[in-house]
C-alpha atoms as a PDB file:
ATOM      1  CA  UNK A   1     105.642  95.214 131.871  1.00  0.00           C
ATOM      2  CA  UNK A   2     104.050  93.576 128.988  1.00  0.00           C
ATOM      3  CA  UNK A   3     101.541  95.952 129.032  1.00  0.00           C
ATOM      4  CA  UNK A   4     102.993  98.830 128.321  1.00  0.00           C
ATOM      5  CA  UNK A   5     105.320  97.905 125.638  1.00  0.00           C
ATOM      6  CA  UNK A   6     102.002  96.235 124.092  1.00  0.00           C
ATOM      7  CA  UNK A   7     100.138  99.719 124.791  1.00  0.00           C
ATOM      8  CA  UNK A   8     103.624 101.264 122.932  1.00  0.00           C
ATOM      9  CA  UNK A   9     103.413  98.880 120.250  1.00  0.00           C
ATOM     10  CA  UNK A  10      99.606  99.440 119.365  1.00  0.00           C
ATOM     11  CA  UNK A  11      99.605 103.262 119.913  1.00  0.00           C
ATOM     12  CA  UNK A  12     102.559 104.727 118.556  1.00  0.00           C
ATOM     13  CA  UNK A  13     104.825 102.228 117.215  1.00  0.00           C
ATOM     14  CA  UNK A  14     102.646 100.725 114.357  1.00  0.00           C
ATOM     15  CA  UNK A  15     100.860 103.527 113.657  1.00  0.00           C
ATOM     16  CA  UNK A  16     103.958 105.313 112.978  1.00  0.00           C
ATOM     17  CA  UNK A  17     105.114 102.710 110.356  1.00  0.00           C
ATOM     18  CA  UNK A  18     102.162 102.297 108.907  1.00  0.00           C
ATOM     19  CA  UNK A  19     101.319 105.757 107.801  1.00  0.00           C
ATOM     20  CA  UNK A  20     104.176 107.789 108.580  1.00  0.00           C
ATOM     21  CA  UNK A  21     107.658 106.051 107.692  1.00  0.00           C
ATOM     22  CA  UNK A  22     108.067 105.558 104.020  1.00  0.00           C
ATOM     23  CA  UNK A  23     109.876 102.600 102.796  1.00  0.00           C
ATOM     24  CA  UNK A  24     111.604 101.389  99.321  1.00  0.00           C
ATOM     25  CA  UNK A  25     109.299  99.554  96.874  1.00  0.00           C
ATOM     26  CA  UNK A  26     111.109  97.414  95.160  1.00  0.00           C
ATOM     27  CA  UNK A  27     110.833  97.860  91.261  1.00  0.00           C
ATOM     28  CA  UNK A  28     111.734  95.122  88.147  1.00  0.00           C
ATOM     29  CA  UNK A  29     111.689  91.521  88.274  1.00  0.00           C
ATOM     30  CA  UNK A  30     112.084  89.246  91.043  1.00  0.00           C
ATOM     31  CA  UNK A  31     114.641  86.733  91.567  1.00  0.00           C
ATOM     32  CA  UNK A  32     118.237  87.551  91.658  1.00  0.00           C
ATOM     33  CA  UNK A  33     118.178  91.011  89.520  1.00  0.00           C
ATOM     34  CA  UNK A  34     119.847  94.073  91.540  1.00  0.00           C
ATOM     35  CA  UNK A  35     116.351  95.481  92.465  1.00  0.00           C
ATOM     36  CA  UNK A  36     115.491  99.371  92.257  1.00  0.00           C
ATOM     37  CA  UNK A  37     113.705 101.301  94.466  1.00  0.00           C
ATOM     38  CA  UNK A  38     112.167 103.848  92.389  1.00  0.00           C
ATOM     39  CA  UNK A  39     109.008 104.408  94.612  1.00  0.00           C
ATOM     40  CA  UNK A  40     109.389 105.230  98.106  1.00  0.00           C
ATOM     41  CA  UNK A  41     106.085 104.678 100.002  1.00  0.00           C
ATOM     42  CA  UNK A  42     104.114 103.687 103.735  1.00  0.00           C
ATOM     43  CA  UNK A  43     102.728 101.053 103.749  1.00  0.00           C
ATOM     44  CA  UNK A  44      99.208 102.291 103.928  1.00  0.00           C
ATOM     45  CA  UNK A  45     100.191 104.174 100.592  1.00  0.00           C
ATOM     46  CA  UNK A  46     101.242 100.782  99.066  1.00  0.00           C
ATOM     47  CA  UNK A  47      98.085  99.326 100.146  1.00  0.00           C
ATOM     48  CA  UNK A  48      95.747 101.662  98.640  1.00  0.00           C
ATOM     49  CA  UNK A  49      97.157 100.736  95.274  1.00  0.00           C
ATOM     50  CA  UNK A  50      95.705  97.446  95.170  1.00  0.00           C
ATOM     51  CA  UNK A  51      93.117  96.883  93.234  1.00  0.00           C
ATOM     52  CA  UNK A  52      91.063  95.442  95.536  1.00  0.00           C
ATOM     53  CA  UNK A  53      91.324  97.203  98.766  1.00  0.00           C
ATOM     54  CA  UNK A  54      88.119  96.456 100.585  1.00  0.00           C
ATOM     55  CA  UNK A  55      88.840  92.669 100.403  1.00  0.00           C
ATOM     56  CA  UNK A  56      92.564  92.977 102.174  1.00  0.00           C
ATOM     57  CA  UNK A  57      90.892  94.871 105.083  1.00  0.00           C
ATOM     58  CA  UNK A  58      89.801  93.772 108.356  1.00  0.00           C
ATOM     59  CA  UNK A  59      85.739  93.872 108.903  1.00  0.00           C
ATOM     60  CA  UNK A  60      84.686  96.822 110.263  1.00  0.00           C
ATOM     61  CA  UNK A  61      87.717  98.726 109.754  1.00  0.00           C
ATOM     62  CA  UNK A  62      86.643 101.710 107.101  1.00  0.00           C
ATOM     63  CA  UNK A  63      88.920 103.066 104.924  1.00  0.00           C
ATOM     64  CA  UNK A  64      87.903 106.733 104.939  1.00  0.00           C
ATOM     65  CA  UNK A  65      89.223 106.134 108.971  1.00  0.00           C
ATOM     66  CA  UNK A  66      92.213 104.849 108.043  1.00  0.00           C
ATOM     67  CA  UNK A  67      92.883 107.478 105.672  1.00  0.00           C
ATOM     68  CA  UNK A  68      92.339 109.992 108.561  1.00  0.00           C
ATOM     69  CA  UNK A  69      94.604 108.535 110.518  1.00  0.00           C
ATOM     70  CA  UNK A  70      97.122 108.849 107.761  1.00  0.00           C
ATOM     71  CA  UNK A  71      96.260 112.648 108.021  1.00  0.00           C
ATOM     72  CA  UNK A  72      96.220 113.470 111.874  1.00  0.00           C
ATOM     73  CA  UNK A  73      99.446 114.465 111.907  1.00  0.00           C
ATOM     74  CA  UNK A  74     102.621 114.872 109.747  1.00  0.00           C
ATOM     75  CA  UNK A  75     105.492 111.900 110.067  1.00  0.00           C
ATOM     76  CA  UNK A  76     107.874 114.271 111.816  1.00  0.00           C
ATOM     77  CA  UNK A  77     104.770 114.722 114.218  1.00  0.00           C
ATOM     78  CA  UNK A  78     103.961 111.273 114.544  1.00  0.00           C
ATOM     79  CA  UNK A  79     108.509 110.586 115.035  1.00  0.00           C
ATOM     80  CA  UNK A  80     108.560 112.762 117.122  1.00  0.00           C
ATOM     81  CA  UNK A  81     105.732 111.676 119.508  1.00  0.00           C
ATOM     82  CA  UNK A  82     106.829 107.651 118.931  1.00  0.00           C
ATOM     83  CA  UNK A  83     110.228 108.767 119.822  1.00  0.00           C
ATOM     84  CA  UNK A  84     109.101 110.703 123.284  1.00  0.00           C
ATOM     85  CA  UNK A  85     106.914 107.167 123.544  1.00  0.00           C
ATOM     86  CA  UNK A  86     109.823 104.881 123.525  1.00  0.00           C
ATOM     87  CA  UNK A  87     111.615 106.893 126.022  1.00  0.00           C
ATOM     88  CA  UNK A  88     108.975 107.001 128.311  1.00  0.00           C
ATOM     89  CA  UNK A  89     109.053 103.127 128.022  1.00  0.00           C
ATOM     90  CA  UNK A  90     112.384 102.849 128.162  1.00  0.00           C
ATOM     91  CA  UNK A  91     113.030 104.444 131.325  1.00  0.00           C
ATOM     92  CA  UNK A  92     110.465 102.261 132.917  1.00  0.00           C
ATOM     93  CA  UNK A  93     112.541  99.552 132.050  1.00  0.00           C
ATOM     94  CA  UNK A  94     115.568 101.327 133.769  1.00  0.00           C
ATOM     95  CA  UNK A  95     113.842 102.556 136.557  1.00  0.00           C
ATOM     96  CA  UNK A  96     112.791  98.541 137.316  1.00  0.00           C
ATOM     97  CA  UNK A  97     115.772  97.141 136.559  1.00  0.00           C
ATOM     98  CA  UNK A  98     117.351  99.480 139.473  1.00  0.00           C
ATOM     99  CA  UNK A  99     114.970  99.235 142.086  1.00  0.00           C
END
């Protein structure tokens, strides 16, 4: 069991939200201000804002690859196919749980 939802987890659920599902970047001060969320992002789009991007990588990992992974499909692509994913998974579970 474990290794699917691990196999579900590395291929399709991570990669999903971190180049696909945009998220709210908080805006203003910290600390207890109402925040904004001006700037809606992924997280591999917030990431290649920092200044210093080659030192908050792992070794090895290139960033002209990660950046085509960002482009091998479009987010309602990648949903769609993490979506079809989890119910794969999902009826795994079922199908166990029953016999």
């Amino acid at each position: 069991m474990s290794n699917s939802y691990e196999a579900f987890y590395e291929r399709h659920f991570h990669p999903y939200l971190n180049f696909h599902r945009p998220c709210g970047v908080p805006t203003g001060p910290k600390g207890k201000v109402k925040k904004k969320y001006c700037w809606h992002a992924t997280r591999w789009e917030i990431l290649r804002q920092l200044p210093e991007l080659a030192r908050h990588r792992k070794p090895g990992v290139l960033i002209e690859e990660l950046d085509r992974q960002a482009r091998a499909q479009s987010d309602t692509q990648a949903a769609r196919e993490m979506q079809q994913a989890k119910r794969k998974l999902f009826a795994g579970f079922q199908s166990r749980k029953s016999a």
